[in-house]
Protein backbone atom coordinates (compact mmCIF):
# COMPACT_ATOMS: atom_id res chain seq x y z
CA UNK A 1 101.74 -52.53 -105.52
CA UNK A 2 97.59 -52.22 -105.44
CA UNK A 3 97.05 -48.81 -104.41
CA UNK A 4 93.89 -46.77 -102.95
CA UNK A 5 91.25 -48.02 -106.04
CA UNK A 6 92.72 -51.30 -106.12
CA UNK A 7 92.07 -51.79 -101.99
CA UNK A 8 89.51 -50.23 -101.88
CA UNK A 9 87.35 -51.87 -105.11
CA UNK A 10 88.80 -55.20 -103.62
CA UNK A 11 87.43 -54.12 -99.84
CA UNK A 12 83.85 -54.00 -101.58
CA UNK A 13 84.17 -57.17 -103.27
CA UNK A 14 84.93 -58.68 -99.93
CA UNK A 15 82.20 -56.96 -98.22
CA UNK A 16 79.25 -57.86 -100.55
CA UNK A 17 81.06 -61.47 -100.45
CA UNK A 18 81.44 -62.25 -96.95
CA UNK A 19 79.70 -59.86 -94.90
CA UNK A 20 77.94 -61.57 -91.95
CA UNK A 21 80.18 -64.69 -92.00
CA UNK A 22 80.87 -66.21 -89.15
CA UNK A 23 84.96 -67.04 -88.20
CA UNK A 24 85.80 -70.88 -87.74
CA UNK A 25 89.19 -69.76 -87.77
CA UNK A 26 92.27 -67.89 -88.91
CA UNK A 27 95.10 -70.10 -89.51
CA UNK A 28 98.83 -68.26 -89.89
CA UNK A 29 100.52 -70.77 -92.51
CA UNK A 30 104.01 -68.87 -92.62
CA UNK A 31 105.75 -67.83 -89.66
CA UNK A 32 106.07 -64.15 -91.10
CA UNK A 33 102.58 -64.10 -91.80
CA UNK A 34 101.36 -62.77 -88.29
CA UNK A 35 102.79 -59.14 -87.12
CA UNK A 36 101.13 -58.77 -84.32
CA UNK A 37 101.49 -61.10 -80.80
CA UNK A 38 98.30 -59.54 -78.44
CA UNK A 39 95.47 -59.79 -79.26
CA UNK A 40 94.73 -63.30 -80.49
CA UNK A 41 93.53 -63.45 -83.95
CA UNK A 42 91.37 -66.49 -82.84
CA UNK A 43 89.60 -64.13 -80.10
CA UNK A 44 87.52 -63.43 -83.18
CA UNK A 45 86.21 -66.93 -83.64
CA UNK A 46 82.45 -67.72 -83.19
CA UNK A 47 81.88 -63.51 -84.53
CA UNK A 48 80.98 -62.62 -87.72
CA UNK A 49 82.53 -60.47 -90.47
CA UNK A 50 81.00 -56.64 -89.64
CA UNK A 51 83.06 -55.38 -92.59
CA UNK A 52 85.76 -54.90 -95.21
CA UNK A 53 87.16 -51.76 -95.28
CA UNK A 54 90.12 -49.97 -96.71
CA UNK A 55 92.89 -47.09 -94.91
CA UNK A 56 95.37 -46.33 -97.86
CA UNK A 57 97.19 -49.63 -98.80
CA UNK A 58 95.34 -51.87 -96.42
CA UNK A 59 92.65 -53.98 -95.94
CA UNK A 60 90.40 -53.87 -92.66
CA UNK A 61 88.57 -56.85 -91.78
CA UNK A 62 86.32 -55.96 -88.62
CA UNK A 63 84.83 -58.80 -86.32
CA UNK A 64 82.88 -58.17 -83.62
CA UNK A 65 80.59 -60.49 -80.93
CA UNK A 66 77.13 -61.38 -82.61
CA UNK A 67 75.39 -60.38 -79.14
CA UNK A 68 77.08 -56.51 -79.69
CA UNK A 69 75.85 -53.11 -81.86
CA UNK A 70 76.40 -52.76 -85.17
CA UNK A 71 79.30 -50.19 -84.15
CA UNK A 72 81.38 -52.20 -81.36
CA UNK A 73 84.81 -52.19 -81.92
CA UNK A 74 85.53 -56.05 -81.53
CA UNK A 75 88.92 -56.97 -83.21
CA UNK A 76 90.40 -55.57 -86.60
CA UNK A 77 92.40 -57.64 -89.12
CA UNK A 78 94.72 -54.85 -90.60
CA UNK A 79 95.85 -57.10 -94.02
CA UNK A 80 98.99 -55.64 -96.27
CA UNK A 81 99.21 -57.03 -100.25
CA UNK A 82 102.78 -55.49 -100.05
CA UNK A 83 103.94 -55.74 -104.04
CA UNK A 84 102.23 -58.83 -105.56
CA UNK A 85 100.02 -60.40 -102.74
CA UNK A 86 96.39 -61.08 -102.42
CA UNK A 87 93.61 -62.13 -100.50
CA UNK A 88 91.78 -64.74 -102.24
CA UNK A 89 88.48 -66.35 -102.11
CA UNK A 90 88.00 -69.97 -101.55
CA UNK A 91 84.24 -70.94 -102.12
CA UNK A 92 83.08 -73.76 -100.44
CA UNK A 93 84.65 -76.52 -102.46
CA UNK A 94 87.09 -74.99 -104.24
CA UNK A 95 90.42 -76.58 -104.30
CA UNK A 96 93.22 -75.15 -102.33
CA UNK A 97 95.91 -72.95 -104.56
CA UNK A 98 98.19 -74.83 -106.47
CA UNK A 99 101.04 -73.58 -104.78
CA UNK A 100 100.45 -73.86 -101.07
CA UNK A 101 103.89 -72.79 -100.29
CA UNK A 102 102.61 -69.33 -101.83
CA UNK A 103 99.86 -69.07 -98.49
CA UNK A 104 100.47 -66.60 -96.00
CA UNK A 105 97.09 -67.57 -94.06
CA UNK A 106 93.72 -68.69 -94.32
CA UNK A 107 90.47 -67.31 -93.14
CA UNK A 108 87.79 -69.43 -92.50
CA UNK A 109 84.36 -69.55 -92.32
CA UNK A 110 81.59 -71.54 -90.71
CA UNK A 111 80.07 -71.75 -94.15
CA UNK A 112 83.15 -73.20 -95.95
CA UNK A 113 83.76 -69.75 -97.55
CA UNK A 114 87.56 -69.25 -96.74
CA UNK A 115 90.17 -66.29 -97.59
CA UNK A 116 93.81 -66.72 -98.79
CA UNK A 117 95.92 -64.52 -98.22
CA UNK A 118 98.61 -65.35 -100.69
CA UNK A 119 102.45 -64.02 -102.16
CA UNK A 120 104.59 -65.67 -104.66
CA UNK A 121 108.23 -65.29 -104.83
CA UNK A 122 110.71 -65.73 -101.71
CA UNK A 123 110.33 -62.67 -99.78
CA UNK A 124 106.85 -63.28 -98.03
CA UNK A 125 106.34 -59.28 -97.09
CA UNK A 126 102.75 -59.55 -96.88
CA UNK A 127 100.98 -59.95 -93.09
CA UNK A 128 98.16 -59.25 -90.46
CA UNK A 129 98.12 -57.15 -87.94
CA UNK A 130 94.93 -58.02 -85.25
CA UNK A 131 94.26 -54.80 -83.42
CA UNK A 132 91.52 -54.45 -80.85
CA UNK A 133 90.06 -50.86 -80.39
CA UNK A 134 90.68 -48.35 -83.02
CA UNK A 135 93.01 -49.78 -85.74
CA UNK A 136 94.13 -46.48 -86.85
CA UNK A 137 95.84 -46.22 -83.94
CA UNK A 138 98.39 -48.60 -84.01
CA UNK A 139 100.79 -49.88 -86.25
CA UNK A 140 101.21 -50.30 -89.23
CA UNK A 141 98.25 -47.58 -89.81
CA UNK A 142 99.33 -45.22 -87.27
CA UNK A 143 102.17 -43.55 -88.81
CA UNK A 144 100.03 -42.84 -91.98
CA UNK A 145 99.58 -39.40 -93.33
CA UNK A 146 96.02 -38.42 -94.54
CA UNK A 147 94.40 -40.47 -97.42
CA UNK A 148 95.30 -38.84 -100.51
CA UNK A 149 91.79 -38.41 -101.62
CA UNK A 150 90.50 -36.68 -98.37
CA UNK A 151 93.38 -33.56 -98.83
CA UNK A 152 91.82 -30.30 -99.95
CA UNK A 153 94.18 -28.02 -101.31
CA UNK A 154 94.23 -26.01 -98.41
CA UNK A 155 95.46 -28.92 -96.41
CA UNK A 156 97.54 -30.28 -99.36
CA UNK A 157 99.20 -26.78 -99.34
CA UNK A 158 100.34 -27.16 -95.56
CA UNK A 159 101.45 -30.64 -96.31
CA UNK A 160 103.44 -29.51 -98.92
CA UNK A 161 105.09 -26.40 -97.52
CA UNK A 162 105.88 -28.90 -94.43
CA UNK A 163 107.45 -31.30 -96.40
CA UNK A 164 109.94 -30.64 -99.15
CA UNK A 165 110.60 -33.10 -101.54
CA UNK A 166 110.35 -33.53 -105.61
CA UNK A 167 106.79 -34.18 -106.65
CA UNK A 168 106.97 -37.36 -107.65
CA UNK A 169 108.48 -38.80 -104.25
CA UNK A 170 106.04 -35.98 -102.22
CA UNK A 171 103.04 -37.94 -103.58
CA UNK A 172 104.86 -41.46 -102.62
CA UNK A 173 105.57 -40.60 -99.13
CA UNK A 174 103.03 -42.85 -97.05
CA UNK A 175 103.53 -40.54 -93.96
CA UNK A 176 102.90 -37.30 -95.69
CA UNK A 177 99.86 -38.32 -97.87
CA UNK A 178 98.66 -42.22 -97.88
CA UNK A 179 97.51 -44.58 -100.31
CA UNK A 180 99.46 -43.59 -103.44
CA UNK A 181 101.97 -45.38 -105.16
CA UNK A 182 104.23 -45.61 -108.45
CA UNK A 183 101.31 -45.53 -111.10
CA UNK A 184 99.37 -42.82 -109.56
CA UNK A 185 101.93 -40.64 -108.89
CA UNK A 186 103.25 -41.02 -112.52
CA UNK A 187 99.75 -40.28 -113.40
CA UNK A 188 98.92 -37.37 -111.40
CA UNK A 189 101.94 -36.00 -112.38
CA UNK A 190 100.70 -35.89 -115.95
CA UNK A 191 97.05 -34.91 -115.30
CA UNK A 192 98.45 -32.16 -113.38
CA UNK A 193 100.49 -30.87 -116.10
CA UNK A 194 103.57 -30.49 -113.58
CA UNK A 195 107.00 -32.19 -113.35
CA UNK A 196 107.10 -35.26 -111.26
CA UNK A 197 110.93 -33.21 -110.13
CA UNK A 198 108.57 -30.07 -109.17
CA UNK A 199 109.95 -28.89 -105.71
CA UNK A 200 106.64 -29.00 -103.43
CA UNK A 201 108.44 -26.14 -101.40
CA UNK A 202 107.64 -23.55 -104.59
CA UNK A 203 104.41 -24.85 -105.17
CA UNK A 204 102.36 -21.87 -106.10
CA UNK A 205 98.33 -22.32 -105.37
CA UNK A 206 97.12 -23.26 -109.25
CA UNK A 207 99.59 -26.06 -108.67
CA UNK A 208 98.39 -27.22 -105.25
CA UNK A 209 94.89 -26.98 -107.28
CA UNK A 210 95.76 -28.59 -109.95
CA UNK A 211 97.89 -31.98 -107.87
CA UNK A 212 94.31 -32.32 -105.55
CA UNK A 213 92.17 -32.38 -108.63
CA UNK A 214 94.52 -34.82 -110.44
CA UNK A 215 94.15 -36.90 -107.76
CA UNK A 216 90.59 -37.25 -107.33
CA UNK A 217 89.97 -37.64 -111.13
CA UNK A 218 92.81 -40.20 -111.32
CA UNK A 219 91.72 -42.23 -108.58
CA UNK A 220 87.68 -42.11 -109.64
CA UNK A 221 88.68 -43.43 -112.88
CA UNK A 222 91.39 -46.28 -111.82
CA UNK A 223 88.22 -47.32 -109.07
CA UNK A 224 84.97 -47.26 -111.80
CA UNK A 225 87.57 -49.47 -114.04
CA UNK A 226 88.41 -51.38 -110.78
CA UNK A 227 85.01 -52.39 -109.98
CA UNK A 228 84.33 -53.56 -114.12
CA UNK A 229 86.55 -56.54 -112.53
CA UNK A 230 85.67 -59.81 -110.86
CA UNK A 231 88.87 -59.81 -108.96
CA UNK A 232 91.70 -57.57 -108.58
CA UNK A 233 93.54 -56.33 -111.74
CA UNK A 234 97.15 -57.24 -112.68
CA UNK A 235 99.55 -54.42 -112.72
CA UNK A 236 99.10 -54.13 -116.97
CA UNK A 237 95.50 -54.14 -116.84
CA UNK A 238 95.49 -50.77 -114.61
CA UNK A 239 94.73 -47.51 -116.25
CA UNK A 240 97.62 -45.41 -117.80
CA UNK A 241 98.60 -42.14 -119.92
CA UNK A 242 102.19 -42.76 -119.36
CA UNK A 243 103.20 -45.16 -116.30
CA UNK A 244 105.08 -47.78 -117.95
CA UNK A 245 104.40 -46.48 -121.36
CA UNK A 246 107.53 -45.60 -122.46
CA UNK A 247 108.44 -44.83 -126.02
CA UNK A 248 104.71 -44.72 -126.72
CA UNK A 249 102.45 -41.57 -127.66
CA UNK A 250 101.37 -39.48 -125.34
CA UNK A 251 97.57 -40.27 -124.87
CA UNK A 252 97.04 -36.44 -124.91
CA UNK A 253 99.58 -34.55 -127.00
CA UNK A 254 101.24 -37.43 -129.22
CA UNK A 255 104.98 -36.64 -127.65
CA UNK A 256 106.73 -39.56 -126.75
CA UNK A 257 106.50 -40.55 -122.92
CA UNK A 258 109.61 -40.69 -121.61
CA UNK A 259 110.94 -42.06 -118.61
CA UNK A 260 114.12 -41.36 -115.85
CA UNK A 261 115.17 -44.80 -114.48
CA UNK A 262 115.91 -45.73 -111.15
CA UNK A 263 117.20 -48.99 -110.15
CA UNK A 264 113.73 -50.81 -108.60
CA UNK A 265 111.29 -48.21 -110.93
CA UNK A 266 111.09 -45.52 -113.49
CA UNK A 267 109.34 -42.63 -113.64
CA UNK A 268 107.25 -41.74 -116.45
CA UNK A 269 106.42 -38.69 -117.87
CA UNK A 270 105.85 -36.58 -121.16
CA UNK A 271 107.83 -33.85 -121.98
CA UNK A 272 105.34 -31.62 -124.11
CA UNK A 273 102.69 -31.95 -121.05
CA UNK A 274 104.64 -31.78 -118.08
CA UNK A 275 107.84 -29.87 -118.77
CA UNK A 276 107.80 -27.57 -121.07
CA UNK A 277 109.57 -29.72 -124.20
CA UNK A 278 112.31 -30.29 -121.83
CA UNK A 279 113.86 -33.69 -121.48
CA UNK A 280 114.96 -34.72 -117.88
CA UNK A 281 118.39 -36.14 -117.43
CA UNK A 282 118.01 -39.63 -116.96
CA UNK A 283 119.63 -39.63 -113.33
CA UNK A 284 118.23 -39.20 -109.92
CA UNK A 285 120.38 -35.72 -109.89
CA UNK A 286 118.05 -34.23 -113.14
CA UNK A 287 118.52 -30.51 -113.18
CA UNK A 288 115.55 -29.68 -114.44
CA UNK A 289 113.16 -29.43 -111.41
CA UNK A 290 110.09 -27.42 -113.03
């Protein structure tokens, strides 16, 4: 699933793209594609595009009346990739995908610039949610926890003494800290030198330090190698020391990554950095939790 860089690289491509376009109209072409009954998505028609913005997994699209400030609130289109969706661009006289039954809905524009908001397989998770006011305060974004990348270890400290959990999941937890997902957590995990089983509970301050600076050096780099890209990257083009690297050297050591499987996802890690030599049990009840 695209996580904080990926959004948020995406939400700038967007911007620059499409900034200032006027809505002709949005067009739900899946009945699951819509989330949200009041307001009207096409309220927003006739206002242009004020901007593409990201809140952890999400994209923002904010339209507001051309006659209003820069800052009016006008209507938000809160947009969710879920695992393998996207919103793609249709220029002007491009051809439409060549799997239409893979469209969610369509954005258009008054200048034949249109947005696709698109999902293969059979499960067709992805969706809008139109909010009016502050879209931060309603669902889907309002039961977020802080983004991951504004936590200072102060704060991350709290978070962590107030919520228990192994590392790994801790860092996964959309309502404790946002925007974070499989890959990043593996990778913090390993920039961080810690277990991904690490109880957050006995977190001692050098490892509160250490998680908030692996995040913000994990995410910079996954976002410059983001924005190298015309489009958003596939899941194997993405940045990694050891997610879904298993069996192969250690990028920093030369140990083996190694991996403790789950049934939807594994997670990855490297024995000589992260736990002292020690090889986890490759179960979800692994006794070695340091």
């Amino acid at each position: 699933m695209p996580e904080i860089p990926e959004i948020r690289a995406h939400a700038e491509r967007l911007e620059t793209l499409a900034a200032g376009e006027v809505l002709k109209r949005f067009e739900p072409l899946s009945f699951t594609a819509l989330k949200t009954a009041s307001p009207q998505p096409n309220d927003a028609v006739g206002w242009p595009l004020r901007s593409v913005g990201q809140r952890a997994k999400f994209l923002l699209l904010r339209f507001a009346p051309p006659s209003s400030g820069p800052d009016a609130s006008g209507l938000t289109f809160v947009v969710h990739l879920m695992q393998g969706g996207r919103l793609r661009v249709l220029e002007p006289d491009a051809k439409r995908p060549r799997r239409p039954r893979d469209g969610l809905a369509r954005f258009e524009f008054d200048s034949g610039l249109g947005l696709m908001l698109t999902e293969p397989g059979t499960q067709k998770r992805a969706g809008v949610w139109v909010q009016a006011g502050d879209p931060t305060a309603a669902e889907p974004l309002a039961g977020l926890g802080p983004e991951a990348t504004d936590v200072d270890a102060a704060a991350m400290a709290e978070l962590m003494a107030a919520h228990p959990a192994r590392l790994h999941n801790f860092l996964r937890d959309q309502r404790t800290v946002s925007g974070l997902g499989r890959r990043l957590a593996n990778e913090i995990c390993h920039r961080a030198k810690l277990s991904p089983f690490a109880p957050t509970a006995r977190m001692d301050a050098p490892g509160v330090e250490a998680v908030v600076a692996a995040i913000g050096a994990v995410v910079d780099e996954s976002l410059a190698a983001e924005r190298e890209l015309p489009q958003m990257s596939r899941s194997a083009e993405r940045p990694s020391a050891v997610h879904a690297r298993t069996g192969q050297p250690c990028p920093v050591c030369g140990d083996m990554v190694r991996a403790v499987e789950y049934r939807d996802y594994s997670v990855n890690y490297c024995a000589a950095c992260q736990t002292s030599g020690r090889i986890l049990a490759d179960n979800t009840t692994s006794k070695f939790l340091r």
